[in-house]
Structure formats: structure tokens, C-alpha cells
PDB file of N, CA and C in Angstrom:
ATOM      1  N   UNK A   1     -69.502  -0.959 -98.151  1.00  0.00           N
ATOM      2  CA  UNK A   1     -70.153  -1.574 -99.301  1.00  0.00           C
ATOM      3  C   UNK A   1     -69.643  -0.959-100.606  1.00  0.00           C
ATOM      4  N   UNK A   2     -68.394  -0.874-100.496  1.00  0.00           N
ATOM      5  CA  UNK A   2     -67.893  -0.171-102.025  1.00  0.00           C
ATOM      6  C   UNK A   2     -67.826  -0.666-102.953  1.00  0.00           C
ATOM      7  N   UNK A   3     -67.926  -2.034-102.166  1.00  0.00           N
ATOM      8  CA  UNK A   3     -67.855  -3.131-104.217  1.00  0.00           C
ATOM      9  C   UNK A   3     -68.891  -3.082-104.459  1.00  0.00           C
ATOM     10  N   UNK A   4     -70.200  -2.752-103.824  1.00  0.00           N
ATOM     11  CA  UNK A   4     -71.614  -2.749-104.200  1.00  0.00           C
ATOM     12  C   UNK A   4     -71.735  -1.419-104.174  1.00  0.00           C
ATOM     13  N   UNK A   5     -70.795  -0.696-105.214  1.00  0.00           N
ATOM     14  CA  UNK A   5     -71.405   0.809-105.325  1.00  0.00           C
ATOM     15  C   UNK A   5     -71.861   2.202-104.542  1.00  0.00           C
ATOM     16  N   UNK A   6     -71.764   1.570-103.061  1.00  0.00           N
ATOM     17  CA  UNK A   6     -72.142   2.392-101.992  1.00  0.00           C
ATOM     18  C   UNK A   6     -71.268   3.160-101.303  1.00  0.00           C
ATOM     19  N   UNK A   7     -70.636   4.272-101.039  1.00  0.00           N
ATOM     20  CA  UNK A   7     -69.967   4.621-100.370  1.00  0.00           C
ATOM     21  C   UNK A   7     -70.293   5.496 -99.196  1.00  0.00           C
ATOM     22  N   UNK A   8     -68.872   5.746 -98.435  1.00  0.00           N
ATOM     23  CA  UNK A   8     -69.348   6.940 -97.478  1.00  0.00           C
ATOM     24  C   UNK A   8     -69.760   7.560 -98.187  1.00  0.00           C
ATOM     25  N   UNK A   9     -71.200   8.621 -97.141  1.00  0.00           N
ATOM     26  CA  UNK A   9     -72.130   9.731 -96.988  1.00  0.00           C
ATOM     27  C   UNK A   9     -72.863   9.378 -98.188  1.00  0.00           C
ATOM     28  N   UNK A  10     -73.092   8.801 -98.865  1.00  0.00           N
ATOM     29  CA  UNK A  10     -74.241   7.745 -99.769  1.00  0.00           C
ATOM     30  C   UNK A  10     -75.406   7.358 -98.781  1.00  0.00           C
ATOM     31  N   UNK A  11     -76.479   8.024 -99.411  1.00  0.00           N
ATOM     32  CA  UNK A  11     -78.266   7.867 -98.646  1.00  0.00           C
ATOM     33  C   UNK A  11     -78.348   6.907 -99.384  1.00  0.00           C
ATOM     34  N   UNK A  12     -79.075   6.132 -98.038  1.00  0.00           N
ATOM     35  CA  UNK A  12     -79.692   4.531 -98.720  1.00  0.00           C
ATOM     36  C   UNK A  12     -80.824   4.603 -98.749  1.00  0.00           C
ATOM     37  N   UNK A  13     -81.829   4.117 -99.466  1.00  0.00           N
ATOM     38  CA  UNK A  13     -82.895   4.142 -99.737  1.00  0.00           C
ATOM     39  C   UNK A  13     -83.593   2.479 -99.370  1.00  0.00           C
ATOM     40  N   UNK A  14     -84.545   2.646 -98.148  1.00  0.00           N
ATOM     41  CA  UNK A  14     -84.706   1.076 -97.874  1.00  0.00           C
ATOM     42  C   UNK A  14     -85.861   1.010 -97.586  1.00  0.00           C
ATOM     43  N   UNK A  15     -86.760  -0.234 -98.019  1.00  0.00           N
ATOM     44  CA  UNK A  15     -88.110  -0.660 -98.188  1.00  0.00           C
ATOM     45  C   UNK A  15     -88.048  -2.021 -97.068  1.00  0.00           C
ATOM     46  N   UNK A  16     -88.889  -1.483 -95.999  1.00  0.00           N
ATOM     47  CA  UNK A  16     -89.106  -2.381 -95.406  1.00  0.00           C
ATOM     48  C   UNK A  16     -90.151  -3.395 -95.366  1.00  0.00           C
ATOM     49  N   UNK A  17     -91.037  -3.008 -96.277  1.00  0.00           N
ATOM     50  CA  UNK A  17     -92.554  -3.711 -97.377  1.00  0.00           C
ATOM     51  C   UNK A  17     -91.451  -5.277 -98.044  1.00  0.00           C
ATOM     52  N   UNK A  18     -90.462  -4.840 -98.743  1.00  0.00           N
ATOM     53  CA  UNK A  18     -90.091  -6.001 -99.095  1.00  0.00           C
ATOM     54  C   UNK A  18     -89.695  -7.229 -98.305  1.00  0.00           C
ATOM     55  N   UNK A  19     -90.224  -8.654 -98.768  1.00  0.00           N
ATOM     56  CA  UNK A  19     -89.309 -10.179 -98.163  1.00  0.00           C
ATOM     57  C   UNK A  19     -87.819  -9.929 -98.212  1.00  0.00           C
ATOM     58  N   UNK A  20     -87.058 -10.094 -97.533  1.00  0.00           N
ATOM     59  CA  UNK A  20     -85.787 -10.042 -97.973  1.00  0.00           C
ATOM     60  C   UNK A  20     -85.365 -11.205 -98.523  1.00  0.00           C
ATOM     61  N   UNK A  21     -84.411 -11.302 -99.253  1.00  0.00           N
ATOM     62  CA  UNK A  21     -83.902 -12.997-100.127  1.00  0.00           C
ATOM     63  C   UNK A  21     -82.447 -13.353-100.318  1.00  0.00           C
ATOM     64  N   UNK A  22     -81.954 -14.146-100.395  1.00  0.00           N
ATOM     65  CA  UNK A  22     -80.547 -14.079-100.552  1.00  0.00           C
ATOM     66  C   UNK A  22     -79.961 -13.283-101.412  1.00  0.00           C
ATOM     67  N   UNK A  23     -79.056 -12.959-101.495  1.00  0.00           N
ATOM     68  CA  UNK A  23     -78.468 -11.875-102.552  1.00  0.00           C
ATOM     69  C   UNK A  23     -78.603 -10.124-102.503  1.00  0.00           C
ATOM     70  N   UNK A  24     -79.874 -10.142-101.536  1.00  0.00           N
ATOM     71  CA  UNK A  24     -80.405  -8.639-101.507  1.00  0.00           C
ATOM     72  C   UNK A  24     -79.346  -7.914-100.765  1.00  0.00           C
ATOM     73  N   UNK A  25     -79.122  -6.679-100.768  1.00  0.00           N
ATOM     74  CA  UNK A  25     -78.519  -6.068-100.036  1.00  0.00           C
ATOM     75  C   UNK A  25     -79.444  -5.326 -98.670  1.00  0.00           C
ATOM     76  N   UNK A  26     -78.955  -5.607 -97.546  1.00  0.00           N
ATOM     77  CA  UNK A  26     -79.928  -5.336 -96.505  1.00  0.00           C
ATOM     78  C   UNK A  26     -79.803  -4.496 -95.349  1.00  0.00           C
ATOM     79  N   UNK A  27     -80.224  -3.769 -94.461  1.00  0.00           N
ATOM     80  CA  UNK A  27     -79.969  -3.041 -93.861  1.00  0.00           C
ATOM     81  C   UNK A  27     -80.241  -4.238 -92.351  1.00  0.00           C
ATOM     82  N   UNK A  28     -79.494  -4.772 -91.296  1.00  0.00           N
ATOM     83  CA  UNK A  28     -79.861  -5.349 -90.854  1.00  0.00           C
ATOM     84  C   UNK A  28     -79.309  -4.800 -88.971  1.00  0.00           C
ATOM     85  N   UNK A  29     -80.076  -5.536 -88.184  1.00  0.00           N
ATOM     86  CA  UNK A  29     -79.628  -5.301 -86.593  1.00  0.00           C
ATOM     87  C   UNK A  29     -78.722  -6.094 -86.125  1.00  0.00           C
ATOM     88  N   UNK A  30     -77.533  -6.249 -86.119  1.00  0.00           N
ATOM     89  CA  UNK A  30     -76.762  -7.512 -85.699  1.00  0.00           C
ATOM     90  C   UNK A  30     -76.063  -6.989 -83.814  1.00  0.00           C
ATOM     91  N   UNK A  31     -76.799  -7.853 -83.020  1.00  0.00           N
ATOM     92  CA  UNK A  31     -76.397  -7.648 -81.276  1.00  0.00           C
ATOM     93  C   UNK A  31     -76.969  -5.815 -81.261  1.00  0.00           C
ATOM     94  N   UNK A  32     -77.773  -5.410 -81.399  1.00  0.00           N
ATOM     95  CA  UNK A  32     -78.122  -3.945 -80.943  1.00  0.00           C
ATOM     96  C   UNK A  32     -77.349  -3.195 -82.394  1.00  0.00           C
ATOM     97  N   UNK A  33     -76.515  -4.002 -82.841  1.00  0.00           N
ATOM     98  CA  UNK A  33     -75.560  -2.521 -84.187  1.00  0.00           C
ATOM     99  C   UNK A  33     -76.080  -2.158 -85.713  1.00  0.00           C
ATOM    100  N   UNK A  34     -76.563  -1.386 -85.896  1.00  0.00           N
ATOM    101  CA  UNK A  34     -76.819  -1.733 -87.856  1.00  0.00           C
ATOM    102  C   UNK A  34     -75.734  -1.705 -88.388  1.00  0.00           C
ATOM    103  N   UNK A  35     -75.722  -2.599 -89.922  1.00  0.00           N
ATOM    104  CA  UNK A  35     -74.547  -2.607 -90.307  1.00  0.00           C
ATOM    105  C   UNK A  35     -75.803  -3.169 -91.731  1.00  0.00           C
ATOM    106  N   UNK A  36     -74.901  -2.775 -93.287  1.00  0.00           N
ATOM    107  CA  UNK A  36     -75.340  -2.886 -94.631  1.00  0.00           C
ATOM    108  C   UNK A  36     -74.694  -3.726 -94.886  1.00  0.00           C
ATOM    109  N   UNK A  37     -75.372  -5.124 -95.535  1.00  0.00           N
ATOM    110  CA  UNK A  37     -74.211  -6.273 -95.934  1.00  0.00           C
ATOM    111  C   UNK A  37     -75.506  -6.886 -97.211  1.00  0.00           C
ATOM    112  N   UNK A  38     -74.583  -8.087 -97.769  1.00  0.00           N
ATOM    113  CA  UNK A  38     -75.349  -8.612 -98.751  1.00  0.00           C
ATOM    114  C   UNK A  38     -75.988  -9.968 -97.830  1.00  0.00           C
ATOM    115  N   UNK A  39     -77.271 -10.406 -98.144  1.00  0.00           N
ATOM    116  CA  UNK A  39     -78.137 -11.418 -97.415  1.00  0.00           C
ATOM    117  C   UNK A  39     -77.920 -12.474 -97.881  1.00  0.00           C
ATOM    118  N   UNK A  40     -77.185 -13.975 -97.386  1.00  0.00           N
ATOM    119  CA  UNK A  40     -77.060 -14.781 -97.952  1.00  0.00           C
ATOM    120  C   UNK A  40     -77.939 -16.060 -97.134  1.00  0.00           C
ATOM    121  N   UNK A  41     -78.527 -16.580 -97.125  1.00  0.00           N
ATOM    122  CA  UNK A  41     -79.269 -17.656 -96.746  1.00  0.00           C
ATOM    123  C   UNK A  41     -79.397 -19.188 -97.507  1.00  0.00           C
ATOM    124  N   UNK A  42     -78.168 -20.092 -97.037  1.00  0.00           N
ATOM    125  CA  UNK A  42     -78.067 -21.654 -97.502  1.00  0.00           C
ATOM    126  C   UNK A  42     -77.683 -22.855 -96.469  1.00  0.00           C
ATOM    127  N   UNK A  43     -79.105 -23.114 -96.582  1.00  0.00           N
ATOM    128  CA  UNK A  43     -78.925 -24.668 -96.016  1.00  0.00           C
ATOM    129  C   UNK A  43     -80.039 -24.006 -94.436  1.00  0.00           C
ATOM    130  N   UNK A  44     -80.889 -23.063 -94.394  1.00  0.00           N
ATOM    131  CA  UNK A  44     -81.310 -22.321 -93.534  1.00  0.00           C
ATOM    132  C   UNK A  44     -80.435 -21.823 -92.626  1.00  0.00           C
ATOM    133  N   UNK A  45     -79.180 -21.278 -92.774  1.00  0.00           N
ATOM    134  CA  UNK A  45     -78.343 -20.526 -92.428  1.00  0.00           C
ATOM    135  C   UNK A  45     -77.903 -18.953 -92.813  1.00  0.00           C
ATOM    136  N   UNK A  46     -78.026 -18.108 -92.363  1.00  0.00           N
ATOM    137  CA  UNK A  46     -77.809 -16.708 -92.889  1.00  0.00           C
ATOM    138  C   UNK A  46     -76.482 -16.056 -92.570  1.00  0.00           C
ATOM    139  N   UNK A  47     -76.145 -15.418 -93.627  1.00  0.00           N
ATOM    140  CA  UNK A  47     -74.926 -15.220 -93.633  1.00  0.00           C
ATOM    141  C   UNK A  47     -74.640 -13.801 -94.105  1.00  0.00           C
ATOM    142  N   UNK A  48     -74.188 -12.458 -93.121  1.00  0.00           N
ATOM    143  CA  UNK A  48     -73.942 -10.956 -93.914  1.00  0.00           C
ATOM    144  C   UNK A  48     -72.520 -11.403 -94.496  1.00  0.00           C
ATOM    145  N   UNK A  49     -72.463 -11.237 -95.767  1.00  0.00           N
ATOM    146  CA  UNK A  49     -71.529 -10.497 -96.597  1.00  0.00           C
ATOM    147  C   UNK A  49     -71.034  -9.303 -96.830  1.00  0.00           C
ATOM    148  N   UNK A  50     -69.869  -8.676 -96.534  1.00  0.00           N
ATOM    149  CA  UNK A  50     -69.304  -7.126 -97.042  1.00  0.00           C
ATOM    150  C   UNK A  50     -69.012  -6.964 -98.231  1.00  0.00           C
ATOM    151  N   UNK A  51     -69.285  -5.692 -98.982  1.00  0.00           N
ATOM    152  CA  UNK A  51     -68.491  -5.629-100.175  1.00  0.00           C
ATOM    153  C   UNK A  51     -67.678  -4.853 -99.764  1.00  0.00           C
ATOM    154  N   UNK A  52     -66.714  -4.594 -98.737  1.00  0.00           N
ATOM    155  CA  UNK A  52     -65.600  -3.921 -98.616  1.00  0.00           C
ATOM    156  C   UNK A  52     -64.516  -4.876 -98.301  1.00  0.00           C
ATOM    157  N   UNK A  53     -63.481  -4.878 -98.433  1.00  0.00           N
ATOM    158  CA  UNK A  53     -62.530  -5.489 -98.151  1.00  0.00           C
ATOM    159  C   UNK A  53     -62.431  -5.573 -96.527  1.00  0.00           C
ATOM    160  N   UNK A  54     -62.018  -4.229 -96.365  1.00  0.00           N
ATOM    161  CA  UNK A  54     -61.774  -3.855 -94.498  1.00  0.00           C
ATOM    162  C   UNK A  54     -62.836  -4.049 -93.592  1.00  0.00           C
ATOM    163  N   UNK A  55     -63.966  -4.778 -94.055  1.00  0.00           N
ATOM    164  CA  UNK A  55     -64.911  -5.359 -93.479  1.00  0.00           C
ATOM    165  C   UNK A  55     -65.062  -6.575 -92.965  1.00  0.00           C
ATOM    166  N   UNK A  56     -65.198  -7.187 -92.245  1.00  0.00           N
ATOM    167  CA  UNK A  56     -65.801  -8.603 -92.090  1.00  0.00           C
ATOM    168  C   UNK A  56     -67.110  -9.378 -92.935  1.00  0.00           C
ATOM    169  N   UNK A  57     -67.116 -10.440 -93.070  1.00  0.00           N
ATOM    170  CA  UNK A  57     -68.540 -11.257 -93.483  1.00  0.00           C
ATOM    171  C   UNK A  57     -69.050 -11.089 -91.770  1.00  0.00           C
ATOM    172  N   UNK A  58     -70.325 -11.734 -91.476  1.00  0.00           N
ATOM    173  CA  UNK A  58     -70.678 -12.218 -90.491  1.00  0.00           C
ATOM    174  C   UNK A  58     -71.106 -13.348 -90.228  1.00  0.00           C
ATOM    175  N   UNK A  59     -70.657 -14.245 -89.728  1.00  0.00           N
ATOM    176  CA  UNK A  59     -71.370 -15.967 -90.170  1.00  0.00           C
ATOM    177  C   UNK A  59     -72.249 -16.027 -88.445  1.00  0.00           C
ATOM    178  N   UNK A  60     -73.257 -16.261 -87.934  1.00  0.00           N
ATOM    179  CA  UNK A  60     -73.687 -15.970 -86.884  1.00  0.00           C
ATOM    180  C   UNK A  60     -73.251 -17.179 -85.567  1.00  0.00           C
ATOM    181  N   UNK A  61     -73.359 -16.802 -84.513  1.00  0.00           N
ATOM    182  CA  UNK A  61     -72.763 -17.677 -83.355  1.00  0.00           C
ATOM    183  C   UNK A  61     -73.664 -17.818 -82.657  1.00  0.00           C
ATOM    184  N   UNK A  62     -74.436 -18.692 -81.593  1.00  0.00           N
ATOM    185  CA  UNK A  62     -75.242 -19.477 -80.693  1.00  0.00           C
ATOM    186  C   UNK A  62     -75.612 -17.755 -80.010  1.00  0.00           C
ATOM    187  N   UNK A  63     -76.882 -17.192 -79.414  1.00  0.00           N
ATOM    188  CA  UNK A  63     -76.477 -16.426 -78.553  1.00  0.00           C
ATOM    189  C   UNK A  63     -76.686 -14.930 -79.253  1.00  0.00           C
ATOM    190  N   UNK A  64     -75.822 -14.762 -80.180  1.00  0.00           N
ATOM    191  CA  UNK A  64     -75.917 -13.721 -81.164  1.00  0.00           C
ATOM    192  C   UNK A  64     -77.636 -13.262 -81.859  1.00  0.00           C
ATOM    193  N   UNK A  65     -77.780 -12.055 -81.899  1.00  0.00           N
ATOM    194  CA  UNK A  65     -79.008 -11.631 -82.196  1.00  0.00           C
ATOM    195  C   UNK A  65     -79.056 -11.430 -83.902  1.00  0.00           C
ATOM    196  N   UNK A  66     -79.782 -11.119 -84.685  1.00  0.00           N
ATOM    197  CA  UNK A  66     -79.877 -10.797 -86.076  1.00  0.00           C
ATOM    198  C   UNK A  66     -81.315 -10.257 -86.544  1.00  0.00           C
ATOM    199  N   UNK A  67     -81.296  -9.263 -86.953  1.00  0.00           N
ATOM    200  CA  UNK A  67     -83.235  -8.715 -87.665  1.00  0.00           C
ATOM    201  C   UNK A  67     -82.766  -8.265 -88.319  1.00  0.00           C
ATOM    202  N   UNK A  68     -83.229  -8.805 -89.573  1.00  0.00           N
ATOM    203  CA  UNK A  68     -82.981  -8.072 -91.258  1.00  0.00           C
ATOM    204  C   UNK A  68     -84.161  -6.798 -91.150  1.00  0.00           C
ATOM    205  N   UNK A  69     -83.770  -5.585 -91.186  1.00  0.00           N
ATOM    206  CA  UNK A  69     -84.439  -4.197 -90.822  1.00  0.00           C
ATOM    207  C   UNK A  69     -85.008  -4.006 -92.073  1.00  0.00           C
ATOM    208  N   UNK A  70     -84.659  -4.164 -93.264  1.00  0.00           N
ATOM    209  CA  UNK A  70     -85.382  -3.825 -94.840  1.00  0.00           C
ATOM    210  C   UNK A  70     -84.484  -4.144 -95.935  1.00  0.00           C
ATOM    211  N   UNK A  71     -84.544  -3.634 -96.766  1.00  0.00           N
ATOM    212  CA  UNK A  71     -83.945  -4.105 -98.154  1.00  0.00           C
ATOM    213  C   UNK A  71     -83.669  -2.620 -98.608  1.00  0.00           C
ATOM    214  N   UNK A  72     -82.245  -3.121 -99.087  1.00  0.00           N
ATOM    215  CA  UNK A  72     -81.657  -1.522 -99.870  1.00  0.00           C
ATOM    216  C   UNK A  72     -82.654  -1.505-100.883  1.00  0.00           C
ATOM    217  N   UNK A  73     -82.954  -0.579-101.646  1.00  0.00           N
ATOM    218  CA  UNK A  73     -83.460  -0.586-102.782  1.00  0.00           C
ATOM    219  C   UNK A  73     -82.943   0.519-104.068  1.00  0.00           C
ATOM    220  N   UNK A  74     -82.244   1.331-103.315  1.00  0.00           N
ATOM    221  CA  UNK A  74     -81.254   2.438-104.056  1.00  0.00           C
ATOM    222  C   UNK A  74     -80.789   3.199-102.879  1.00  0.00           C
ATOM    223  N   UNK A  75     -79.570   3.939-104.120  1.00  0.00           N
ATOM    224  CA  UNK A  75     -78.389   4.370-103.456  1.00  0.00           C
ATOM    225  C   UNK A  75     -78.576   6.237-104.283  1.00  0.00           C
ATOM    226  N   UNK A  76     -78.291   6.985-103.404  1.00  0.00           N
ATOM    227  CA  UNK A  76     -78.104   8.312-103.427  1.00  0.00           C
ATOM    228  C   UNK A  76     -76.642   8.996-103.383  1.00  0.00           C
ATOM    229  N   UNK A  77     -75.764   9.464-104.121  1.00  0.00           N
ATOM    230  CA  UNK A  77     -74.903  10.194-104.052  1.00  0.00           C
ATOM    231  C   UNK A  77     -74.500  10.895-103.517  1.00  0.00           C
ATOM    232  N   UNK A  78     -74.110  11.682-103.096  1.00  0.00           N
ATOM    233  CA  UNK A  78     -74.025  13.229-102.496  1.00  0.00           C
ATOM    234  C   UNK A  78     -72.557  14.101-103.235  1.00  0.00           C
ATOM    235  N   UNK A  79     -72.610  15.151-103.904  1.00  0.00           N
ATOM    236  CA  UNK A  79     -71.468  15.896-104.674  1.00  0.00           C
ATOM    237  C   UNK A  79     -71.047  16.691-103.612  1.00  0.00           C
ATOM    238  N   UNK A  80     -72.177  17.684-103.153  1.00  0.00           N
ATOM    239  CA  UNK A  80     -71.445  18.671-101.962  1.00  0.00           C
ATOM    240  C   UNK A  80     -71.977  17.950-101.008  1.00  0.00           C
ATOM    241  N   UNK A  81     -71.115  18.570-100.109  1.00  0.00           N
ATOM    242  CA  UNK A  81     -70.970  18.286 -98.788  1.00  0.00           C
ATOM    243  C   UNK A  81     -70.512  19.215 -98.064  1.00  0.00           C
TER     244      UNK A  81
END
């Protein structure tokens, strides 16, 4: 998620109180895996977006599982390590 500001060893900060909505950035379950993508939902279709290049989108397939787990809500830095 580097075009969305996030990088490795970056703490995410996620509210699972919130609806999630298109556009949000989300922490989600896709087949058993978490993975951080942007939430896109059109035409009642959902769709993960990457902001990394070396990433995939995810457009979902028959069969395939999906649970939006919470909503980013901020991002944490880390200097040392």
C-alpha cells in the first residue's frame, strides 16, 4: 500500500465499529489470507484495489471467500527498528 502512504513495518490502526464503504482502505480476509487493499463496491460487486504496483487488484471468482475485517483508520511509522 505505498501509494496510500503505508509501508513496510507501518502499524495500522483499524476500527472494526466502522461500515466499511467504497474507497475505504480495509483490512480484509480473502480465502483464509489478510491482505490491506482499497474497498471498491459497483454495481453490488466488490473489488480490493492495491496501491502498490507489485501487487494485484482482486476482482472476486464464484467459490472464493471475502470478510472485510475493519477499516484502516491510521497509519503509524516506525524510525527504529
Amino acid at each position: 500500500m505505498v501509494e496510500a502512504g503505508i509501508d513496510d513495518n507501518d502499524i495500522v490502526v483499524v476500527n472494526r465499529a466502522l461500515k466499511p464503504a467504497s474507497g475505504h482502505i480495509v483490512v480484509a480476509v480473502v480465502d483464509g489470507e489478510f491482505t490491506i487493499k482499497h474497498l471498491l463496491l459497483r454495481a453490488g460487486r466488490v473489488k480490493l484495489k492495491a496501491a502498490n504496483p507489485t501487487f494485484p487488484d482482486i476482482s472476486f471468482r464464484e467459490g472464493q471467500t471475502v470478510e472485510v475485517w475493519g477499516v484502516v483508520t491510521s497509519c503509524i511509522k516506525q524510525f527504529v527498528r
